[in-house]
C-alpha atoms as a PDB file:
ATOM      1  CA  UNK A   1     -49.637  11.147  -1.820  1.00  0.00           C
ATOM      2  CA  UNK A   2     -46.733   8.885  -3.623  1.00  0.00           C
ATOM      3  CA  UNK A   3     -44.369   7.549  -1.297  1.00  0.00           C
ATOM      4  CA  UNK A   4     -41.419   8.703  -2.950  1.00  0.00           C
ATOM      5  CA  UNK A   5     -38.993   6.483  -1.337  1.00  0.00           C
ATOM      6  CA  UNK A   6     -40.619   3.672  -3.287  1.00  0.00           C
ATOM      7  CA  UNK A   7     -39.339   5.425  -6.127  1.00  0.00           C
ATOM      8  CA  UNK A   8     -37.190   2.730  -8.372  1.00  0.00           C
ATOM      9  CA  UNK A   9     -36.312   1.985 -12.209  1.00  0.00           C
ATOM     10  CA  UNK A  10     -39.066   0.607 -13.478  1.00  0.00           C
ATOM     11  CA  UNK A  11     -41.002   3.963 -11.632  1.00  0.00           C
ATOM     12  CA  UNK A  12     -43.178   5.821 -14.853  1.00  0.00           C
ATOM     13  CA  UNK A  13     -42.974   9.069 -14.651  1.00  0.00           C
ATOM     14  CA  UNK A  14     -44.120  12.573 -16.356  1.00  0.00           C
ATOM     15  CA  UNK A  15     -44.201  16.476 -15.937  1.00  0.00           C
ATOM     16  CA  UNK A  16     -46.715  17.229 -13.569  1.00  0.00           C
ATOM     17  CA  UNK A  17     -47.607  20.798 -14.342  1.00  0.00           C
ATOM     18  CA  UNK A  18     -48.046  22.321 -18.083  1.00  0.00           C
ATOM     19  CA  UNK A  19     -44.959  25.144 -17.200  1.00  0.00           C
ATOM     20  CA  UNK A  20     -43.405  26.884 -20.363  1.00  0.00           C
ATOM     21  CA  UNK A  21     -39.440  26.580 -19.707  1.00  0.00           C
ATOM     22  CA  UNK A  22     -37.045  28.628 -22.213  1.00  0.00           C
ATOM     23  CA  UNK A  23     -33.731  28.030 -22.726  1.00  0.00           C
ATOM     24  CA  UNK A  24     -31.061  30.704 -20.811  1.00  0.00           C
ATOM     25  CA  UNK A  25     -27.577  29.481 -21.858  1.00  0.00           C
ATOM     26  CA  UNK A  26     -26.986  25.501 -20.522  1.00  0.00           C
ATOM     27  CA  UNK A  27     -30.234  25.845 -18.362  1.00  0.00           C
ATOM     28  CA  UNK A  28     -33.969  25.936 -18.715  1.00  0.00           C
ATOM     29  CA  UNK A  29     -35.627  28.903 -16.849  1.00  0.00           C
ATOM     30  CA  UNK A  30     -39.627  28.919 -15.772  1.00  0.00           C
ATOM     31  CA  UNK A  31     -41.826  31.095 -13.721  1.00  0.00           C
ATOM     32  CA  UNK A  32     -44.771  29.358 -12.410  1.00  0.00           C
ATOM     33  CA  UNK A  33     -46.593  33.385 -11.126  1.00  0.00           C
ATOM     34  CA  UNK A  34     -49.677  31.206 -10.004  1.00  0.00           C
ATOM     35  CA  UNK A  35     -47.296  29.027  -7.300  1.00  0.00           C
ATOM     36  CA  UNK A  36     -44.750  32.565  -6.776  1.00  0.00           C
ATOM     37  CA  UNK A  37     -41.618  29.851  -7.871  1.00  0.00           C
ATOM     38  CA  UNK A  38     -39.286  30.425 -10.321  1.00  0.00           C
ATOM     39  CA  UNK A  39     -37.811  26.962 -11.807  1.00  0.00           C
ATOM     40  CA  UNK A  40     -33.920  26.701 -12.894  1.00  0.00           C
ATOM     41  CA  UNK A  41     -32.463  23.078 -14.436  1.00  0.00           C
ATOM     42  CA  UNK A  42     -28.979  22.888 -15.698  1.00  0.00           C
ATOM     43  CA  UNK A  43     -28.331  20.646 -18.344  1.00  0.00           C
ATOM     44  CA  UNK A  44     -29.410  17.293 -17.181  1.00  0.00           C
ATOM     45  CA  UNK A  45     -31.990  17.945 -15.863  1.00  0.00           C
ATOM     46  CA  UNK A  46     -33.106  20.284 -19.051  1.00  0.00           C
ATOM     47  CA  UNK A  47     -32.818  16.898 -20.258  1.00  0.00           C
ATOM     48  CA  UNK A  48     -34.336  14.551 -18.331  1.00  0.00           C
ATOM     49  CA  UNK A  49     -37.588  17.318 -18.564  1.00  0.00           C
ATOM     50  CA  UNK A  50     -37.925  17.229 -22.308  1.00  0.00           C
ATOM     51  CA  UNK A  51     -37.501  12.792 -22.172  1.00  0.00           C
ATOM     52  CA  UNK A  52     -40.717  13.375 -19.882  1.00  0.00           C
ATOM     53  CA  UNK A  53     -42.554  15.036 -22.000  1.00  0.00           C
ATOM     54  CA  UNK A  54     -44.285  11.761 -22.012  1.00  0.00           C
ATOM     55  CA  UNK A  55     -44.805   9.076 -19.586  1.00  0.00           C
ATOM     56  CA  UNK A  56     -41.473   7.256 -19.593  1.00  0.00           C
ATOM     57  CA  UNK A  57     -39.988   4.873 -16.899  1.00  0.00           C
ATOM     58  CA  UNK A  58     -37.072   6.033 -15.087  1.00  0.00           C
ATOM     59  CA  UNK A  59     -34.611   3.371 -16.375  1.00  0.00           C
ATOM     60  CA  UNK A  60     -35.541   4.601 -19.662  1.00  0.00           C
ATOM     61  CA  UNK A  61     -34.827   7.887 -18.985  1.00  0.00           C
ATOM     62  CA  UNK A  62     -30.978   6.799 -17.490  1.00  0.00           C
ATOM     63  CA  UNK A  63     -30.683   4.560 -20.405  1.00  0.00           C
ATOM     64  CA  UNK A  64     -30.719   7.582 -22.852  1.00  0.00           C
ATOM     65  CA  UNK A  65     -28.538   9.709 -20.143  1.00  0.00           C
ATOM     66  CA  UNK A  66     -25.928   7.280 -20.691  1.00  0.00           C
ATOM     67  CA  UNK A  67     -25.667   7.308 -24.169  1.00  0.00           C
ATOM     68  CA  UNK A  68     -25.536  11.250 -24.311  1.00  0.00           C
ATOM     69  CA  UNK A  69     -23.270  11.605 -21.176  1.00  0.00           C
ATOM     70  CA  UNK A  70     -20.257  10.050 -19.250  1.00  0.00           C
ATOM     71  CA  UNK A  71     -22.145   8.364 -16.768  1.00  0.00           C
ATOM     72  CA  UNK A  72     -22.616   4.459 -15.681  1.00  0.00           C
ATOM     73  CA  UNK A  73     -25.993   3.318 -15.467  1.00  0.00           C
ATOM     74  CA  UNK A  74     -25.820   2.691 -11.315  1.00  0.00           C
ATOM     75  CA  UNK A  75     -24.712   6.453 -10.829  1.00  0.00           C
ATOM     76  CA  UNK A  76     -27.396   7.760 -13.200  1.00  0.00           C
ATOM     77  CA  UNK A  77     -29.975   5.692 -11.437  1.00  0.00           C
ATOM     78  CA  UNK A  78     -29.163   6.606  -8.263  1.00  0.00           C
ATOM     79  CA  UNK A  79     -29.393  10.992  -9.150  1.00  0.00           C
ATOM     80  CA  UNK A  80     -32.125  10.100 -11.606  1.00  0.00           C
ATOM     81  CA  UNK A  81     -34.163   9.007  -8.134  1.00  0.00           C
ATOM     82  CA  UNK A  82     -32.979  12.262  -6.494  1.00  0.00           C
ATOM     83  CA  UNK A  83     -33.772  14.218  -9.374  1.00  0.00           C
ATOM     84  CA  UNK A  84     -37.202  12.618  -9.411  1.00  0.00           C
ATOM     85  CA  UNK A  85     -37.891  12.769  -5.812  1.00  0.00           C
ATOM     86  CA  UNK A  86     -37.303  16.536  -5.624  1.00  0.00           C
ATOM     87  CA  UNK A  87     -39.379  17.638  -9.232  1.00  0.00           C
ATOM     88  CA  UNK A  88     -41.874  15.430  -7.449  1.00  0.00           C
ATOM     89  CA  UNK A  89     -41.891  17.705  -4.083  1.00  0.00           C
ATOM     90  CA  UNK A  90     -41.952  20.648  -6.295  1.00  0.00           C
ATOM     91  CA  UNK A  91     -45.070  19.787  -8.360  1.00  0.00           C
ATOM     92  CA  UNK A  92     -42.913  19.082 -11.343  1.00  0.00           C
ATOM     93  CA  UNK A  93     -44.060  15.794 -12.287  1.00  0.00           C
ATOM     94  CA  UNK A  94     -46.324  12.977 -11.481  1.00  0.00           C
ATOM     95  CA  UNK A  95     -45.854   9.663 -10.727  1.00  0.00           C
ATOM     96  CA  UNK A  96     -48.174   6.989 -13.097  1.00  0.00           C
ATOM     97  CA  UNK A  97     -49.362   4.346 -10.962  1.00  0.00           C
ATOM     98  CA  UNK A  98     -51.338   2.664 -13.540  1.00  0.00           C
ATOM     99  CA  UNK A  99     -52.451   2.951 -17.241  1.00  0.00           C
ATOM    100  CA  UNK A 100     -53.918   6.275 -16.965  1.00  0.00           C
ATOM    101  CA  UNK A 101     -54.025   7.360 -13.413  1.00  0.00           C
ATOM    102  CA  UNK A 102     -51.246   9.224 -11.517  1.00  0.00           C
ATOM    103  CA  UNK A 103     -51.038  11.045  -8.517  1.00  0.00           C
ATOM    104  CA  UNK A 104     -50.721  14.565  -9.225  1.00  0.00           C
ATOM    105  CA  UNK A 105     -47.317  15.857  -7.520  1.00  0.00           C
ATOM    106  CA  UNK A 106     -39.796  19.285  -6.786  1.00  0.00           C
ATOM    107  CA  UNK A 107     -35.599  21.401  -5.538  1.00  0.00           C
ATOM    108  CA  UNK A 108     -33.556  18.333  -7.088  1.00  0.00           C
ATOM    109  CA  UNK A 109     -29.738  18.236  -7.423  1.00  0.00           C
ATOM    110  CA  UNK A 110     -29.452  20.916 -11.177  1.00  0.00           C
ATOM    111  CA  UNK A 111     -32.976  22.198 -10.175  1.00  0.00           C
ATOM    112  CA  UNK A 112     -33.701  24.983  -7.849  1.00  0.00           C
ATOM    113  CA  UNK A 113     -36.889  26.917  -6.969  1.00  0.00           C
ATOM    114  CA  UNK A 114     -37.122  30.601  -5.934  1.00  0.00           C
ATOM    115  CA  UNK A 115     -39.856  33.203  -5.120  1.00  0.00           C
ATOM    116  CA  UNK A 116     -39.560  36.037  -6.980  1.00  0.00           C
ATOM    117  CA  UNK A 117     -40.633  38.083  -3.722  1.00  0.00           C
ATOM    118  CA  UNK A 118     -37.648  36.713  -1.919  1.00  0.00           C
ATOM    119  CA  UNK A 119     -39.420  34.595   0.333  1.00  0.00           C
END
């Protein structure tokens, strides 16, 4: 398993699970019925899922979060590495550890993760 404290900039990561999100106002919404979760990002993190569509370092991924919102680039860092760390605990994306390998995986600050059962 990825030791997700190593997480840094130059980490490259990518969605870890092929989940259909639609948009629902600001946020994305997705129901993963296999797992029993139901997936909710706000904005930013809507965001941050559709820059991973590919593999894509994380100070990439806070580069273009600057541009497109009011945030400096230590601040962004710092939530992007939350962020990361807690799609990563939910199965939400991977973690590329070289050219093609990754280690297969997230509730993140603008992410959260419910069971439809209420469990």
């Amino acid at each position: 398993m990825f030791d997700t404290s190593k997480i840094i900039a130059t980490t490259i990561i990518r969605r870890g699970k092929d989940i259909s999100f639609s948009d629902l106002d600001d946020e994305l919404l997705a129901i993963d019925a296999q797992a029993g979760y139901c997936y909710s990002l706000n904005e930013t993190a809507g965001r941050v899922w559709a820059l991973i569509a590919t593999p894509t370092p994380v100070v990439a991924v806070c580069e273009q979060l600057c541009r497109e919102f009011a945030v400096d680039q230590a601040t962004c860092l710092r939530q992007m590495i939350f962020l990361v760390q807690g799609l990563y605990d939910a199965g939400l994306v991977q973690m590329v550890v070289a050219a093609d390998a990754s280690i297969p995986s997230a509730t993140p600050p603008g992410a959260s993760v419910s069971r439809p059962d209420g469990m």
